[in-house]
N, C-alpha and C. Protein backbone atom coordinates (compact mmCIF):
# COMPACT_ATOMS: atom_id res chain seq x y z
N UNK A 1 -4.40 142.15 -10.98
CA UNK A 1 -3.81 141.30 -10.00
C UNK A 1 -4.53 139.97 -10.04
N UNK A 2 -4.03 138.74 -10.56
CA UNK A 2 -4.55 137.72 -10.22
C UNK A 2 -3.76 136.78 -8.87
N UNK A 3 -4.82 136.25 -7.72
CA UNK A 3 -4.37 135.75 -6.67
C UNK A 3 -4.66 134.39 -6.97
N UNK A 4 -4.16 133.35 -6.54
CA UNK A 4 -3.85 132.38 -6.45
C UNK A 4 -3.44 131.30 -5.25
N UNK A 5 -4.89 130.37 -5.02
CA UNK A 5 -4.38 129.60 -3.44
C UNK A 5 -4.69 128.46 -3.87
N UNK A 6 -3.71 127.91 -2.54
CA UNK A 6 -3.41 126.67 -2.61
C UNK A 6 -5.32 126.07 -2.43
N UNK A 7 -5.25 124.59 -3.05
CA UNK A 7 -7.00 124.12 -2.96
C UNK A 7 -7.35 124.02 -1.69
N UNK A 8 -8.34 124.72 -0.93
CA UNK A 8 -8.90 124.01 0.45
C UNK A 8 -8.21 124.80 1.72
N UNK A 9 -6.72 125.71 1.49
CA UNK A 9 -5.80 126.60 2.17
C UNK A 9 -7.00 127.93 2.52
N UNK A 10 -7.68 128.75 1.62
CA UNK A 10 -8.27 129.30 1.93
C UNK A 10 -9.55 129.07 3.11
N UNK A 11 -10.00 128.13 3.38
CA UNK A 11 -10.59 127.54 4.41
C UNK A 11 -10.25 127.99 6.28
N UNK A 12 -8.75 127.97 5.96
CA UNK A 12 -8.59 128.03 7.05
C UNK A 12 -8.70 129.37 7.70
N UNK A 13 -8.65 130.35 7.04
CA UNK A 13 -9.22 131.99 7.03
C UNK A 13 -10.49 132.28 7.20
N UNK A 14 -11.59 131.43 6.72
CA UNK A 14 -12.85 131.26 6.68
C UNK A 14 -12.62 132.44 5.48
N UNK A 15 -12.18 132.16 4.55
CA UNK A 15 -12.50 132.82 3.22
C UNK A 15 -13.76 132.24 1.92
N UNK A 16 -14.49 132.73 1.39
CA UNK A 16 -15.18 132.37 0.46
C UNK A 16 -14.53 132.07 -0.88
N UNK A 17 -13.39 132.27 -1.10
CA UNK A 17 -12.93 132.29 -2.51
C UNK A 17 -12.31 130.77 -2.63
N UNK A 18 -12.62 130.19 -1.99
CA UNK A 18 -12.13 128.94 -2.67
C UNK A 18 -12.85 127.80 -3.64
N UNK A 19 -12.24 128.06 -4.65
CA UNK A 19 -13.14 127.56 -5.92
C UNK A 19 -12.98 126.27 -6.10
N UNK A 20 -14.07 125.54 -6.85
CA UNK A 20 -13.86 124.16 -6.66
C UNK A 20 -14.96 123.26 -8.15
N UNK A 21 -13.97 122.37 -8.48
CA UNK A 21 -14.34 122.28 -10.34
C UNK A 21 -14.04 122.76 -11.21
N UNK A 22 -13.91 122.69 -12.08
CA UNK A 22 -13.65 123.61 -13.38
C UNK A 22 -14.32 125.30 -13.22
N UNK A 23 -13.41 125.79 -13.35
CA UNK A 23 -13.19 127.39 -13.07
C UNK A 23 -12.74 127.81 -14.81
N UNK A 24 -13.80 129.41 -14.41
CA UNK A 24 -13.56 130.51 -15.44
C UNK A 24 -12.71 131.46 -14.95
N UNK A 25 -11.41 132.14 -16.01
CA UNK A 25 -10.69 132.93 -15.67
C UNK A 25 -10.79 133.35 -17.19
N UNK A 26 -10.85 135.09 -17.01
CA UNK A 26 -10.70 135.99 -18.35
C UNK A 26 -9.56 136.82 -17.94
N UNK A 27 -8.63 136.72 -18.94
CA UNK A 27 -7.81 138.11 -19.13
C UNK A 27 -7.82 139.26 -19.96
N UNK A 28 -7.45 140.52 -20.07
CA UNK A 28 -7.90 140.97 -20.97
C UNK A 28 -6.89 141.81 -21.48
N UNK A 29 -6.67 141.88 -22.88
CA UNK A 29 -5.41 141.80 -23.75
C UNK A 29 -5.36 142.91 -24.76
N UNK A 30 -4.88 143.44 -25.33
CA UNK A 30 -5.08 144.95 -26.70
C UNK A 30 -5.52 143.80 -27.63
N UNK A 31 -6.32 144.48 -28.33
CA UNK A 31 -7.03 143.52 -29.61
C UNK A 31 -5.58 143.79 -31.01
N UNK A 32 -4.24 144.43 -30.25
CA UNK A 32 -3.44 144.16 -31.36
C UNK A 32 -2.54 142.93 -30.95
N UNK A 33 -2.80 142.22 -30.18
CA UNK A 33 -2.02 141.09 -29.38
C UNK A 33 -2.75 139.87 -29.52
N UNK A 34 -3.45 139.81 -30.22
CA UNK A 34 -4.60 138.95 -30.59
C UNK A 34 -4.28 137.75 -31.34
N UNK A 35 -3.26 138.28 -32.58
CA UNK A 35 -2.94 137.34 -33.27
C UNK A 35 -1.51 136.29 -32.93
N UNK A 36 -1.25 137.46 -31.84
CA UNK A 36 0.46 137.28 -30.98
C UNK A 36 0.25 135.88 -30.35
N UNK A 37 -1.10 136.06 -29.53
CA UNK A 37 -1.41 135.01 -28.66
C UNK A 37 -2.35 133.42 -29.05
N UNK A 38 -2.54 134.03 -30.34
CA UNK A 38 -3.00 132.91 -31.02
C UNK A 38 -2.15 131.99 -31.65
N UNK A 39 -1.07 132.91 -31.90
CA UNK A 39 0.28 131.87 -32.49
C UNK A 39 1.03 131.38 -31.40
N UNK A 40 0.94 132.06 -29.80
CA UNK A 40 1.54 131.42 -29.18
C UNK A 40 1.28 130.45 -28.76
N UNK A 41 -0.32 130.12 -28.37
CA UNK A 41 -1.15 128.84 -27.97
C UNK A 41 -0.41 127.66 -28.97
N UNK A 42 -0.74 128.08 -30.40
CA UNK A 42 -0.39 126.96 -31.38
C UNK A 42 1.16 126.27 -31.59
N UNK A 43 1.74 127.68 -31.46
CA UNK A 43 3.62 127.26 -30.80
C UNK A 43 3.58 125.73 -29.53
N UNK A 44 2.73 126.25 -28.69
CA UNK A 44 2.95 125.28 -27.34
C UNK A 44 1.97 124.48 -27.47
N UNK A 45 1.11 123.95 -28.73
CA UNK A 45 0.58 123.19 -28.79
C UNK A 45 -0.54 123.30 -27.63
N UNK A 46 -1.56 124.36 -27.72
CA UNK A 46 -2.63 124.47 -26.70
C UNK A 46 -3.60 124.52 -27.20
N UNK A 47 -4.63 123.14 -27.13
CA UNK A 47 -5.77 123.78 -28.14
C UNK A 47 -6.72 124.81 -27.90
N UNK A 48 -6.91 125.78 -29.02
CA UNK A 48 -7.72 126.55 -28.49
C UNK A 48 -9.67 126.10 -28.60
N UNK A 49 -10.25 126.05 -28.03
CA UNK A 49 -11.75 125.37 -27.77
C UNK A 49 -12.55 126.43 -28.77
N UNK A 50 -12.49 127.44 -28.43
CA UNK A 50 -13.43 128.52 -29.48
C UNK A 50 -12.79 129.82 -29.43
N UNK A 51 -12.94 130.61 -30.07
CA UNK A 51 -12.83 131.49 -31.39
C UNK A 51 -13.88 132.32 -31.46
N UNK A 52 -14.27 133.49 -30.59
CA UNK A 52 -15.34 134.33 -30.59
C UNK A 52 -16.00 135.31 -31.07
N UNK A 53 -16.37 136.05 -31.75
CA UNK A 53 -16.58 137.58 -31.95
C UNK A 53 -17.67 138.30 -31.44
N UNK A 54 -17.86 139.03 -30.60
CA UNK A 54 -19.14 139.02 -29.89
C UNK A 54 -19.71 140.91 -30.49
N UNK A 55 -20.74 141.04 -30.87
CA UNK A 55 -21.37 141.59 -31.37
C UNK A 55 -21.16 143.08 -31.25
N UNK A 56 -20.07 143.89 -29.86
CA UNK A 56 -19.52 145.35 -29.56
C UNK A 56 -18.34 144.92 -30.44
N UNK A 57 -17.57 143.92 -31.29
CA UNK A 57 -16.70 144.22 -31.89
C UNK A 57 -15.68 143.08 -31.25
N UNK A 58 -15.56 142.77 -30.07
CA UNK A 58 -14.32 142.45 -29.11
C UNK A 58 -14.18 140.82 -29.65
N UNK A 59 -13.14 140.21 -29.45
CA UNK A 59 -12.81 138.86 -29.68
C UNK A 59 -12.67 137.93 -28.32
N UNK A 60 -12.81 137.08 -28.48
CA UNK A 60 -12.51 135.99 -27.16
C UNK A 60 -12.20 134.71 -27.84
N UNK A 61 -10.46 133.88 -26.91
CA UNK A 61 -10.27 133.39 -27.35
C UNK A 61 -10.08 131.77 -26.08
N UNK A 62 -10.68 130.89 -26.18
CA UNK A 62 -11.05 129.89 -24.95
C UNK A 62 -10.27 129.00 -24.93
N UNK A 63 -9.27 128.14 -23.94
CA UNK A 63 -8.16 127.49 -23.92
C UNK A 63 -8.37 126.75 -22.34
N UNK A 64 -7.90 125.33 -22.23
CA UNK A 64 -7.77 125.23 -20.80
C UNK A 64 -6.98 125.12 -20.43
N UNK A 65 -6.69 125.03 -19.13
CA UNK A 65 -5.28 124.88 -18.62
C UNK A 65 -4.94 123.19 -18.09
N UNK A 66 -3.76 122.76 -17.75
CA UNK A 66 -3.95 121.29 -17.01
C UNK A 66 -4.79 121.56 -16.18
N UNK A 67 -5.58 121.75 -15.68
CA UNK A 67 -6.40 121.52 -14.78
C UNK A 67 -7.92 121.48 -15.18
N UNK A 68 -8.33 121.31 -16.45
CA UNK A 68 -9.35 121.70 -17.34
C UNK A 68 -9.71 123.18 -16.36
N UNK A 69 -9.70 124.23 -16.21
CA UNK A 69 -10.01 125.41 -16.27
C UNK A 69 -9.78 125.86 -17.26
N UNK A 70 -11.10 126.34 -17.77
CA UNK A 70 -11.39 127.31 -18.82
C UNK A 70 -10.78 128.80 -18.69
N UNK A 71 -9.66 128.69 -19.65
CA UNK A 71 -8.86 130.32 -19.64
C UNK A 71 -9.50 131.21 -20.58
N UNK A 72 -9.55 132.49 -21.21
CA UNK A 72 -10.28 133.26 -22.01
C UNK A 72 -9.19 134.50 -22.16
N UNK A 73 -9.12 134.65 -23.36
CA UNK A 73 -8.21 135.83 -23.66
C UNK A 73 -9.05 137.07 -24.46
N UNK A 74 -9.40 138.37 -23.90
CA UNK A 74 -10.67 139.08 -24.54
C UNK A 74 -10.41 140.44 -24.90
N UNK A 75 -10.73 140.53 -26.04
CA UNK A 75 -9.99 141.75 -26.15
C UNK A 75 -11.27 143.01 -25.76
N UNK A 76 -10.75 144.66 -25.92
CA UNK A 76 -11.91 145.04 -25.70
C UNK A 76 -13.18 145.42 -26.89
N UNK A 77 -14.63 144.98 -26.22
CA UNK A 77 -15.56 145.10 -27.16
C UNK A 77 -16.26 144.03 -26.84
N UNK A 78 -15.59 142.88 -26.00
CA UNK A 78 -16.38 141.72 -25.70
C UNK A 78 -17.58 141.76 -24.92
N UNK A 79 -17.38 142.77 -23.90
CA UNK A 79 -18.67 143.44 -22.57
C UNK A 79 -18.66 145.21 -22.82
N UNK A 80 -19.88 145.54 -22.56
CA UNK A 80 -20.73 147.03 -22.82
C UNK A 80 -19.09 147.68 -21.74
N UNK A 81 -18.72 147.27 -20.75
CA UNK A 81 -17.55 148.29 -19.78
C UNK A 81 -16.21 147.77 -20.38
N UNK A 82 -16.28 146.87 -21.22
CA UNK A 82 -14.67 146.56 -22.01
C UNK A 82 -14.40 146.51 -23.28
């Protein structure tokens, strides 16, 4: 489930989740969709920033969104629980 608020809306709840600056968001994807989503970035012209392989095996792939937030697409193997 990813939630999503309006900037500064959460405030009025006295909620903590309102993020502010460039934000990290990971999703996490079958490492057979890997190459799916790499051609799709390049289809829509998204650059991708880096290109990962992290040492359990898993891939990560780093992109921002208009908003410079850092997106991450990870497959599993990237963390010891994924």
């Amino acid at each position: 489930m990813l939630l999503l608020f309006e900037k500064g809306a959460s405030r009025a709840i006295a909620s903590p989740h309102d993020g502010d600056g460039e934000l990290h968001i990971a999703f996490a994807i079958p490492a057979a969709e890997l190459a799916k989503w790499e051609q799709w970035l390049a289809t829509n012209r998204i650059e991708v920033e880096e290109k990962r392989k992290w040492e359990l095996g898993g891939w990560s792939l780093y992109f921002r969104d208009p908003d410079r937030h850092l997106l991450e697409l990870a497959t599993p193997g990237v963390w010891s629980v994924y």
